[in-house]
N, C-alpha and C. Protein backbone atom coordinates (compact mmCIF):
# COMPACT_ATOMS: atom_id res chain seq x y z
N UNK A 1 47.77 -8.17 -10.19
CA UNK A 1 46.95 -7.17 -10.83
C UNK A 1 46.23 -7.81 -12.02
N UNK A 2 45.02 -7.28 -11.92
CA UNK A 2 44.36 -8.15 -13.15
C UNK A 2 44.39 -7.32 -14.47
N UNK A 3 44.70 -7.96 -15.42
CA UNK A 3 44.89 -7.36 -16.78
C UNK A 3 43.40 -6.81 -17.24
N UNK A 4 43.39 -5.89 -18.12
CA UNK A 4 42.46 -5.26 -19.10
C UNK A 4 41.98 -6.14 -19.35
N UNK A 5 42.13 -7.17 -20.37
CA UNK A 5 41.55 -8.15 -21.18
C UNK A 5 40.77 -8.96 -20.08
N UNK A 6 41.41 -9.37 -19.00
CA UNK A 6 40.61 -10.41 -17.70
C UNK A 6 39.42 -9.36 -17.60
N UNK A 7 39.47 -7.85 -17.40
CA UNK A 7 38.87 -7.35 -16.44
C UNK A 7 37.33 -7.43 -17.51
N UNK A 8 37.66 -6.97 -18.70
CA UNK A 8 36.55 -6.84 -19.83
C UNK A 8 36.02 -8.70 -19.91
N UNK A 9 36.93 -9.73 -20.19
CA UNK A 9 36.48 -10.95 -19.89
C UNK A 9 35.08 -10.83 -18.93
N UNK A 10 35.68 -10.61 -17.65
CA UNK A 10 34.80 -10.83 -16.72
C UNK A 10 33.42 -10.07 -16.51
N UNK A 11 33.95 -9.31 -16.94
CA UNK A 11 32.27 -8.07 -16.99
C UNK A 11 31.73 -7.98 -18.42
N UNK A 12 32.23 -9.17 -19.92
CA UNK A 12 31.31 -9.57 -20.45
C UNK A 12 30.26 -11.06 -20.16
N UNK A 13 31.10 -11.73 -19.15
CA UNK A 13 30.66 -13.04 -18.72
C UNK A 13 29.60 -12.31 -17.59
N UNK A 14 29.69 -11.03 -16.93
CA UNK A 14 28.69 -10.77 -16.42
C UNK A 14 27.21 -10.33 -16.99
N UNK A 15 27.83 -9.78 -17.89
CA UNK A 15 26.46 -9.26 -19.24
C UNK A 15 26.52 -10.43 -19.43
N UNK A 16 26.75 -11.79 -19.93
CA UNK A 16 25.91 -12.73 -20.00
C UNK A 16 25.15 -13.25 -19.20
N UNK A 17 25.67 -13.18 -17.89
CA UNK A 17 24.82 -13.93 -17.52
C UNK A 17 23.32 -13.62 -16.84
N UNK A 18 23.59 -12.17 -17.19
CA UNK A 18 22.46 -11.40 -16.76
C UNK A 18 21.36 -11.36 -17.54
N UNK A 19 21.82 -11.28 -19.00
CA UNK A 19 20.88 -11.34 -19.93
C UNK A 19 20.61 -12.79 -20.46
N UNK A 20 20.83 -13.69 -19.93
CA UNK A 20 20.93 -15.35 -20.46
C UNK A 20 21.47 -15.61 -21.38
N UNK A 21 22.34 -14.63 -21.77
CA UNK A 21 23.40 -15.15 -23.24
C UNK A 21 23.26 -16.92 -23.04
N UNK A 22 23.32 -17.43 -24.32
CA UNK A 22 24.17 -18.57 -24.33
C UNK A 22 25.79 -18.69 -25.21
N UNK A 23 25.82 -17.34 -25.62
CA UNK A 23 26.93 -17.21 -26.22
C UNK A 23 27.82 -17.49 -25.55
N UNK A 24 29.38 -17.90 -26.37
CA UNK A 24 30.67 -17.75 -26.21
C UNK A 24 31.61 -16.64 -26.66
N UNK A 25 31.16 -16.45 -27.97
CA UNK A 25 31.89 -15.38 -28.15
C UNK A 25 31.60 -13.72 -27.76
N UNK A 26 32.85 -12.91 -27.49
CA UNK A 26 32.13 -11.64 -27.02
C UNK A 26 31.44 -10.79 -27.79
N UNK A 27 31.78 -10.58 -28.77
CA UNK A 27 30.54 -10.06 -29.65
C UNK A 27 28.97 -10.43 -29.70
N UNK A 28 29.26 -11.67 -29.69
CA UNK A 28 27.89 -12.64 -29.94
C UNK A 28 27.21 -12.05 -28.13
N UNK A 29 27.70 -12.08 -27.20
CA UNK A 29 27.43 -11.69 -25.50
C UNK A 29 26.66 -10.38 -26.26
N UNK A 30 27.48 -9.53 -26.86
CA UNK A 30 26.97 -7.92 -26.57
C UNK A 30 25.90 -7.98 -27.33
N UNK A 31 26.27 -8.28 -28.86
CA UNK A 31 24.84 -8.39 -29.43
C UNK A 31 23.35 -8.91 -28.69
N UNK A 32 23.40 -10.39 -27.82
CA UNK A 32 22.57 -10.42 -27.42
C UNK A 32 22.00 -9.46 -26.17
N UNK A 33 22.86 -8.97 -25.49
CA UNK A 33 22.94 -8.20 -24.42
C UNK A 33 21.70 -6.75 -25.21
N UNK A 34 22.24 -6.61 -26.56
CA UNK A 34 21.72 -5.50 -27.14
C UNK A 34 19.76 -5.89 -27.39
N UNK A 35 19.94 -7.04 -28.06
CA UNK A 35 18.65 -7.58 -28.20
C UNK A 35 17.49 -7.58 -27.05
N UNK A 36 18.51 -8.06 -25.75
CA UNK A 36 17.72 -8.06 -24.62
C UNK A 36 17.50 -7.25 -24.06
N UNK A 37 18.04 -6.27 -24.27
CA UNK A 37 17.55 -4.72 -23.69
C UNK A 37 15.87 -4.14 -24.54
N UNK A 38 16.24 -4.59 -25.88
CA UNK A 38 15.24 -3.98 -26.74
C UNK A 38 14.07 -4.45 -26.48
N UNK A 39 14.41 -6.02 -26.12
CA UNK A 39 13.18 -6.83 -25.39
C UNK A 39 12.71 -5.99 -24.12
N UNK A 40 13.20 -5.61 -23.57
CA UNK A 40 12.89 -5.10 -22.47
C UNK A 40 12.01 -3.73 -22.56
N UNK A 41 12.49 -3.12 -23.34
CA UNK A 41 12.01 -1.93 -23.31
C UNK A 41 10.67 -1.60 -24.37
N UNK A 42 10.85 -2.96 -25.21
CA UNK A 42 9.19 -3.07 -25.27
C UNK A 42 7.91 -4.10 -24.47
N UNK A 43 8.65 -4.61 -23.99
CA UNK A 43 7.79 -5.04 -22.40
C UNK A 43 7.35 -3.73 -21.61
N UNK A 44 8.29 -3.32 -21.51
CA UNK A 44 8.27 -1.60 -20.39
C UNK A 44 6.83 -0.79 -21.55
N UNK A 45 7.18 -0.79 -22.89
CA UNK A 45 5.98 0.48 -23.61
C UNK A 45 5.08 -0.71 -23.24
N UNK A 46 4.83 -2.04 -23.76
CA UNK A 46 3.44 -2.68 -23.28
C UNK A 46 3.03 -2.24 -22.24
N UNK A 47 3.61 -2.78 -21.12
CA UNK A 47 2.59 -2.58 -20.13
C UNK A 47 2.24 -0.91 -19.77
N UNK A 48 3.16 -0.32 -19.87
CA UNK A 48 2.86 1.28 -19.87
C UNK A 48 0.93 1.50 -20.60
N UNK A 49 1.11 1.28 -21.74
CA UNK A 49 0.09 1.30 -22.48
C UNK A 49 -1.41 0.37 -22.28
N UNK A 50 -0.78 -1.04 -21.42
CA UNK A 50 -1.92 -1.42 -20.61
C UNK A 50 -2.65 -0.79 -19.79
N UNK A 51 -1.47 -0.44 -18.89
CA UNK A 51 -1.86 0.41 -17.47
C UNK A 51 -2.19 1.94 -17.94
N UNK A 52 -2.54 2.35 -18.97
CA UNK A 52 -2.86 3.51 -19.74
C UNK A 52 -4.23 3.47 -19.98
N UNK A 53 -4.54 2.54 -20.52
CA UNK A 53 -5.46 2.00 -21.19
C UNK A 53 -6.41 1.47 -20.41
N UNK A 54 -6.34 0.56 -19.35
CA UNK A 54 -7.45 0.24 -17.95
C UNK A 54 -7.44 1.43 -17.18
N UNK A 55 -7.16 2.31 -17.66
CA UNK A 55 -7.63 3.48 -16.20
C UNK A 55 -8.01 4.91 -17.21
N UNK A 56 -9.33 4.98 -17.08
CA UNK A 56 -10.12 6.39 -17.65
C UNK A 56 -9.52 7.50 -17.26
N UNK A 57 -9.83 9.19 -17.90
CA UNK A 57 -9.55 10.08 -17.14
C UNK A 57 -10.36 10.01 -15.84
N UNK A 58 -11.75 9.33 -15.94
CA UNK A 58 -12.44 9.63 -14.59
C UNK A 58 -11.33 8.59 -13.80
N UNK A 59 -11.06 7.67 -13.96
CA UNK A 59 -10.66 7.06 -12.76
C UNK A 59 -9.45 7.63 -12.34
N UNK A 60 -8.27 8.29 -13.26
CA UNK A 60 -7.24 8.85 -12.76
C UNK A 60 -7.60 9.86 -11.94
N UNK A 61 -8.76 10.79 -12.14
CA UNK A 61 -8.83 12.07 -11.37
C UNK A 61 -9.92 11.61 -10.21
N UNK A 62 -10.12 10.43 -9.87
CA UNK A 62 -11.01 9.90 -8.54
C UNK A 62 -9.64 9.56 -7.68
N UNK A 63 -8.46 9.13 -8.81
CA UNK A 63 -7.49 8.79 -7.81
C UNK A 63 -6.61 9.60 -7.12
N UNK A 64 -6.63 10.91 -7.81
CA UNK A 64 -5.40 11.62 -7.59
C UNK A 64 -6.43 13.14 -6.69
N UNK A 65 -7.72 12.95 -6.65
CA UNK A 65 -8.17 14.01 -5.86
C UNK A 65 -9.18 13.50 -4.71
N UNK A 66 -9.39 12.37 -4.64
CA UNK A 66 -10.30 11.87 -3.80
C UNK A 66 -9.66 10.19 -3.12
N UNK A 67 -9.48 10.30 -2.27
CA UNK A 67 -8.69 9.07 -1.60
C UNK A 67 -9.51 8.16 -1.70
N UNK A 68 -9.39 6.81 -1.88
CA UNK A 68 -10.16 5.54 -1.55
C UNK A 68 -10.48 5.61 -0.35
N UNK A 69 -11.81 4.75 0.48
CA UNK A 69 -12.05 4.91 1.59
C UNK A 69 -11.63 3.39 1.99
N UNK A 70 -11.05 3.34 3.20
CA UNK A 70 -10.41 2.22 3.31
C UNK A 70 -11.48 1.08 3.50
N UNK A 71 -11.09 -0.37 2.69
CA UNK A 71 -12.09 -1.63 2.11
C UNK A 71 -12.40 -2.23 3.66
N UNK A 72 -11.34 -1.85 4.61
CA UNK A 72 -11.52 -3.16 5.31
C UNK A 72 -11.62 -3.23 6.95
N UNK A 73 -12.62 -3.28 7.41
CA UNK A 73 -12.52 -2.95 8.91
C UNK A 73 -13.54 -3.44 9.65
N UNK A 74 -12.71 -4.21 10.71
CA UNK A 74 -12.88 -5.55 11.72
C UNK A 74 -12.68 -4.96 12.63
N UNK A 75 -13.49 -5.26 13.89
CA UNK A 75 -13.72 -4.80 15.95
C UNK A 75 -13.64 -6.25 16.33
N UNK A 76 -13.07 -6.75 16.99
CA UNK A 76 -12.61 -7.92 18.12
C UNK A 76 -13.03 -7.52 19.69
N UNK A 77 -13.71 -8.33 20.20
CA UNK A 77 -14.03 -8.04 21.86
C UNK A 77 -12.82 -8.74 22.38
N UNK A 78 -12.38 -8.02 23.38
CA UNK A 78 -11.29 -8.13 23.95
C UNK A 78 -11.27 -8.49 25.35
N UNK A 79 -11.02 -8.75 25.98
CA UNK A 79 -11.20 -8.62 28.02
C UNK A 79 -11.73 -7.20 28.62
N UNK A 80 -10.68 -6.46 27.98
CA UNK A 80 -11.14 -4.99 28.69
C UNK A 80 -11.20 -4.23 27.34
N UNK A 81 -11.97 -4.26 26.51
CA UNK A 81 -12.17 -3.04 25.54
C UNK A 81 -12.28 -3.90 23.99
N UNK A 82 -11.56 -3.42 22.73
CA UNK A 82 -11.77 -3.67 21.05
C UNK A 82 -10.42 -3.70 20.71
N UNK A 83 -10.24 -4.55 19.45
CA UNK A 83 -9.18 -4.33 18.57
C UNK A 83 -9.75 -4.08 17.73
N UNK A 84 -9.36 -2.68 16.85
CA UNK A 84 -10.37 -2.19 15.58
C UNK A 84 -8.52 -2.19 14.60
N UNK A 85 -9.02 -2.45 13.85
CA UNK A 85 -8.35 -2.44 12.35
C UNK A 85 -8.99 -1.78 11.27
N UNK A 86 -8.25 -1.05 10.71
CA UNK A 86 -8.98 -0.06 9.38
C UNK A 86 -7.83 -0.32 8.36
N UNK A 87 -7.99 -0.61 7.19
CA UNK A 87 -6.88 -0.87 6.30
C UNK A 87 -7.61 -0.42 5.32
N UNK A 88 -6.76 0.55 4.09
CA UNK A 88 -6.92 0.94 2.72
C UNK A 88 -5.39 0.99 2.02
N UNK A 89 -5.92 0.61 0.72
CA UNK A 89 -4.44 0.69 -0.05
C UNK A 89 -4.10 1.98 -0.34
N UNK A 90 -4.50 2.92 -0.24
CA UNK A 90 -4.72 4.20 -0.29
C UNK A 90 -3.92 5.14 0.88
N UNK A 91 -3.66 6.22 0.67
CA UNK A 91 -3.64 7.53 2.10
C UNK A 91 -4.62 7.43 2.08
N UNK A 92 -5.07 8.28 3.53
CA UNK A 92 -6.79 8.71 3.42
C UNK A 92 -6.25 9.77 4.83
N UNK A 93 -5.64 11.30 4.14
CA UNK A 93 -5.69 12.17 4.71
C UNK A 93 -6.30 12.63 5.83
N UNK A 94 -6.46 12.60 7.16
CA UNK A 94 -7.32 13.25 8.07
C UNK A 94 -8.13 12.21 8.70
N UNK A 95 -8.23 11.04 7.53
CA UNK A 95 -9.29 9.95 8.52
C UNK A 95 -8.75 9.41 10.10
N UNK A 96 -7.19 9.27 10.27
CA UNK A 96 -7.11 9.24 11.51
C UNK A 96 -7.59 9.87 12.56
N UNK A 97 -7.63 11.26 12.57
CA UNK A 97 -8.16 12.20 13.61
C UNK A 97 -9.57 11.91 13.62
N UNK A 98 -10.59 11.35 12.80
CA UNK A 98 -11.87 11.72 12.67
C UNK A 98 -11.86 10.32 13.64
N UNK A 99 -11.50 9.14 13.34
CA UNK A 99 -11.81 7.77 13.80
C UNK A 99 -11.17 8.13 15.41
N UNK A 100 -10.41 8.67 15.80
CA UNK A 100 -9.72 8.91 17.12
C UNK A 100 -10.78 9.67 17.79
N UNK A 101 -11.32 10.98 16.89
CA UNK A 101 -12.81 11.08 17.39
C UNK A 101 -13.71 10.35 17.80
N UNK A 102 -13.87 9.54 16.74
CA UNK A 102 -15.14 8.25 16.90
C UNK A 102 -14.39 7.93 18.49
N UNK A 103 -13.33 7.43 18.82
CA UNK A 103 -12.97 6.82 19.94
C UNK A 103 -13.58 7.33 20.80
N UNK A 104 -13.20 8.60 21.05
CA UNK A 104 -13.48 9.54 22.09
C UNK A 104 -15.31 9.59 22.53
N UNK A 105 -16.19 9.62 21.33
CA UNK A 105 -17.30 9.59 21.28
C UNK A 105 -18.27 8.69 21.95
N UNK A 106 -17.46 7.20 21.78
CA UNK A 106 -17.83 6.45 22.27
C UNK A 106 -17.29 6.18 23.64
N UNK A 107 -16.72 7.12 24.52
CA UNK A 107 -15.70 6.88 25.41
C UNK A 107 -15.11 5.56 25.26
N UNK A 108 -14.21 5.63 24.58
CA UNK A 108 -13.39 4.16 24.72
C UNK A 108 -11.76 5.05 24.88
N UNK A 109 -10.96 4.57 25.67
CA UNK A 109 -9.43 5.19 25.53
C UNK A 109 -8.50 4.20 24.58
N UNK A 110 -7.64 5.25 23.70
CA UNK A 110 -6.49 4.23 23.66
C UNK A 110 -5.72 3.92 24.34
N UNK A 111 -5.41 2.54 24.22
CA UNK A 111 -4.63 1.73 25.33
C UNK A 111 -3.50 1.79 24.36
N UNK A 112 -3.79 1.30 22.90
CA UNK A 112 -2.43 0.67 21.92
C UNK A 112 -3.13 0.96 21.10
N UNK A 113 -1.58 1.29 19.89
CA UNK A 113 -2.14 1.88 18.92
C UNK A 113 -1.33 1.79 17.68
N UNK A 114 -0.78 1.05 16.55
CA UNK A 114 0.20 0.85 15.73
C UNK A 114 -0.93 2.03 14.35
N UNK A 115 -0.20 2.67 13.67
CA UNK A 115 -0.61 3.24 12.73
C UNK A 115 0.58 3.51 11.43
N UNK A 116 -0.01 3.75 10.24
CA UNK A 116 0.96 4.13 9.05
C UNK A 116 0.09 4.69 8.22
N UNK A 117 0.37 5.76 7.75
CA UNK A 117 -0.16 6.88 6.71
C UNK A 117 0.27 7.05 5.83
N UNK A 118 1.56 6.43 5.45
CA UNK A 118 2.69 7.01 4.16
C UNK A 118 1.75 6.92 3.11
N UNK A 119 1.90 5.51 2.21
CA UNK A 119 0.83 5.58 0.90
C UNK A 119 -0.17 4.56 1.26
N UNK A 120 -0.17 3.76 2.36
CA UNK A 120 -1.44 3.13 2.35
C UNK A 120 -1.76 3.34 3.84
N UNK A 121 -3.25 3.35 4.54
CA UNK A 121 -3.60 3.68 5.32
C UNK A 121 -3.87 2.23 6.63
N UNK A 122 -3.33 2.11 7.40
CA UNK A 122 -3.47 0.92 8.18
C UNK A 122 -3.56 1.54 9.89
N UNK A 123 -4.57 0.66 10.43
CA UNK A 123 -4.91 1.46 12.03
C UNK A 123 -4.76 0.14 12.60
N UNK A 124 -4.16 0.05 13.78
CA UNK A 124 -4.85 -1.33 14.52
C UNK A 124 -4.56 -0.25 16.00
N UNK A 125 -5.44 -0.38 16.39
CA UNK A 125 -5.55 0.10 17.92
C UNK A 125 -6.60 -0.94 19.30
N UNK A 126 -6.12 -0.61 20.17
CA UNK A 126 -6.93 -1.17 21.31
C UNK A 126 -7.65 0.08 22.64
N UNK A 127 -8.96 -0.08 21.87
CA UNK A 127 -9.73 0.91 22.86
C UNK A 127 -10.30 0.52 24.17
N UNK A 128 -9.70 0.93 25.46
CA UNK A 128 -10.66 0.35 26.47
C UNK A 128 -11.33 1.16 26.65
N UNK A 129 -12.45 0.74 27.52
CA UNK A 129 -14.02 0.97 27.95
C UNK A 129 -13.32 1.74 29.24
N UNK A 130 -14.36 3.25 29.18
CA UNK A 130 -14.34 3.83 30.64
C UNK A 130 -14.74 3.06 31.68
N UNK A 131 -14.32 2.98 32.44
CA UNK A 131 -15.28 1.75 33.60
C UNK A 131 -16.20 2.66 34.29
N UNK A 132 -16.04 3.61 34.57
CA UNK A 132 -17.46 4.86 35.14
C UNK A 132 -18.31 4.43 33.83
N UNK A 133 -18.15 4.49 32.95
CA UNK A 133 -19.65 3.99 31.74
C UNK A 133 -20.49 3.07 32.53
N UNK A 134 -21.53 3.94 32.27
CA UNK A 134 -22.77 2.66 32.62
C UNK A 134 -23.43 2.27 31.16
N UNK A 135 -22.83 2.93 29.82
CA UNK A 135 -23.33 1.99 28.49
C UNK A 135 -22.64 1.36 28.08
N UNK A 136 -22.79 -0.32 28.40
CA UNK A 136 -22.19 -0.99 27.77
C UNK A 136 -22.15 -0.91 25.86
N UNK A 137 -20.83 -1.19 25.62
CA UNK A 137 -21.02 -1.41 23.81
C UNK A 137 -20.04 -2.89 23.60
N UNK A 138 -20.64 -2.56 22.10
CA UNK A 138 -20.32 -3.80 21.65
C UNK A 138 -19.37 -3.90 20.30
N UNK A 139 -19.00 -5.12 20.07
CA UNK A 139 -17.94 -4.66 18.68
C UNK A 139 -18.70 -4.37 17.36
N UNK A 140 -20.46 -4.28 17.71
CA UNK A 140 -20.91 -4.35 16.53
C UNK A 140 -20.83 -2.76 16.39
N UNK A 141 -21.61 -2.37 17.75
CA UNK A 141 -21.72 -0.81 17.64
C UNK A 141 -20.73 0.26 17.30
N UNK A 142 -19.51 -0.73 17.90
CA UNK A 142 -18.00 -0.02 18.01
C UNK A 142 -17.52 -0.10 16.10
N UNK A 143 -17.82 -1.10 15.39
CA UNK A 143 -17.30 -1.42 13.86
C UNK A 143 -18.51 -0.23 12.81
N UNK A 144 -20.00 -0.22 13.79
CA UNK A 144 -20.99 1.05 12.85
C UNK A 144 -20.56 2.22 13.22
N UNK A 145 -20.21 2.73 14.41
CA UNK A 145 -19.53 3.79 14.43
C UNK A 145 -18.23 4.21 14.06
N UNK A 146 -17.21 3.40 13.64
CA UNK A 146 -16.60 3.56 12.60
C UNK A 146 -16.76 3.72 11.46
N UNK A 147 -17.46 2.90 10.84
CA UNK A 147 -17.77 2.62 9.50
C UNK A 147 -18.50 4.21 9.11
N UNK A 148 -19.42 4.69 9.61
CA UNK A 148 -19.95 5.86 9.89
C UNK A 148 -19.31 6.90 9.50
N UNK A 149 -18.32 6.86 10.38
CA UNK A 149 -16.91 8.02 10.70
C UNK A 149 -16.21 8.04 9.21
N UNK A 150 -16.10 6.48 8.80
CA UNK A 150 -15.66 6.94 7.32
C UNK A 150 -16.13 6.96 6.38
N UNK A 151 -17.30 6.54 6.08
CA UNK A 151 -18.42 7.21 5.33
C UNK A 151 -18.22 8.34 5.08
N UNK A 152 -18.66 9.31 6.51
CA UNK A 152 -18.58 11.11 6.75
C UNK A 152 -17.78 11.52 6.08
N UNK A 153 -15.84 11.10 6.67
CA UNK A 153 -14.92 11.26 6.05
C UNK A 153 -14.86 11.43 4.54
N UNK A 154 -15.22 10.35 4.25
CA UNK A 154 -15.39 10.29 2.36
C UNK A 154 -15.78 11.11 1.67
N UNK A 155 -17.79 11.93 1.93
CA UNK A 155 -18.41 12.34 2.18
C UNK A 155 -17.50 13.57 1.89
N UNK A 156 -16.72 14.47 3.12
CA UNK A 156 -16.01 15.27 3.41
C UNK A 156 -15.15 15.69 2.13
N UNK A 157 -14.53 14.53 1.51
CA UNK A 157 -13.59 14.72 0.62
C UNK A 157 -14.22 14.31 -0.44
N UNK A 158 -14.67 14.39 -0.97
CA UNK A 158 -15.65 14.62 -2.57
C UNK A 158 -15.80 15.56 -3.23
């Protein structure tokens, strides 16, 4: 059974070594233990007050009522159809259904389809081409009619 004194030993040698004591003695451990907290917690008000300070009321209330429209979106020609990718660091509420539209519009089907909505918005899907189509498209047409779709979207939410 390990004694009191071992057990406090050991879980001040743990506060050291967490906080980089170079101490030996245990007092000297806690004190610094104390210091390094204080360090800490004015690191924590700095940056608080950075990140306070780079962001306006306009920009907080662009963020918290109007979604970013996602930065980034690439069409790949494929054998039989597109790989479209849509990525924002953002949600962007509803833009899935509208772009699944776009799909439909352009008759393309989904074949595959990975998606995530939680807090940032990411699509990668694979649309094939109706083969009854007699209009061929292309990944340029397929990336403006997206791009389009979230434009609108944006548009929508303003």
């Amino acid at each position: 059974m390990v004694s009191r004194e071992q057990s406090l030993h050991d879980k001040l040698q743990i506060l050291r070594s967490v906080t980089h004591s170079r101490s030996m003695n245990d007092s000297s451990i806690v004190l610094d233990a104390s210091n390094y907290i204080k360090e800490l917690k004015h690191k924590v008000e700095r940056l608080n007050q950075e990140i306070s300070s780079s962001s306006t009321p306009l920009d907080a209330s662009i963020h918290h009522h109007r979604p970013s429209p996602p930065r980034d979106v690439t069409v790949e020609t494929l054998e039989k159809g597109f790989l479209v990718n849509v990525h924002s660091g953002k949600s962007c509420p509803g833009l899935l259904v509208s772009i699944l539209a776009t799909f439909e519009d352009l008759g393309l089907h989904v074949l595959e389809a990975r998606v995530s909505c939680a807090d940032t918005f990411h699509l990668q899907a694979i649309g094939g081409q109706n083969e009854e189509d007699e209009e061929n498209i292309n990944a340029q047409m397929v990336k403006r009619a997206i791009s389009n779709t979230i434009k609108n979207w944006r548009g929508s939410n303003e």
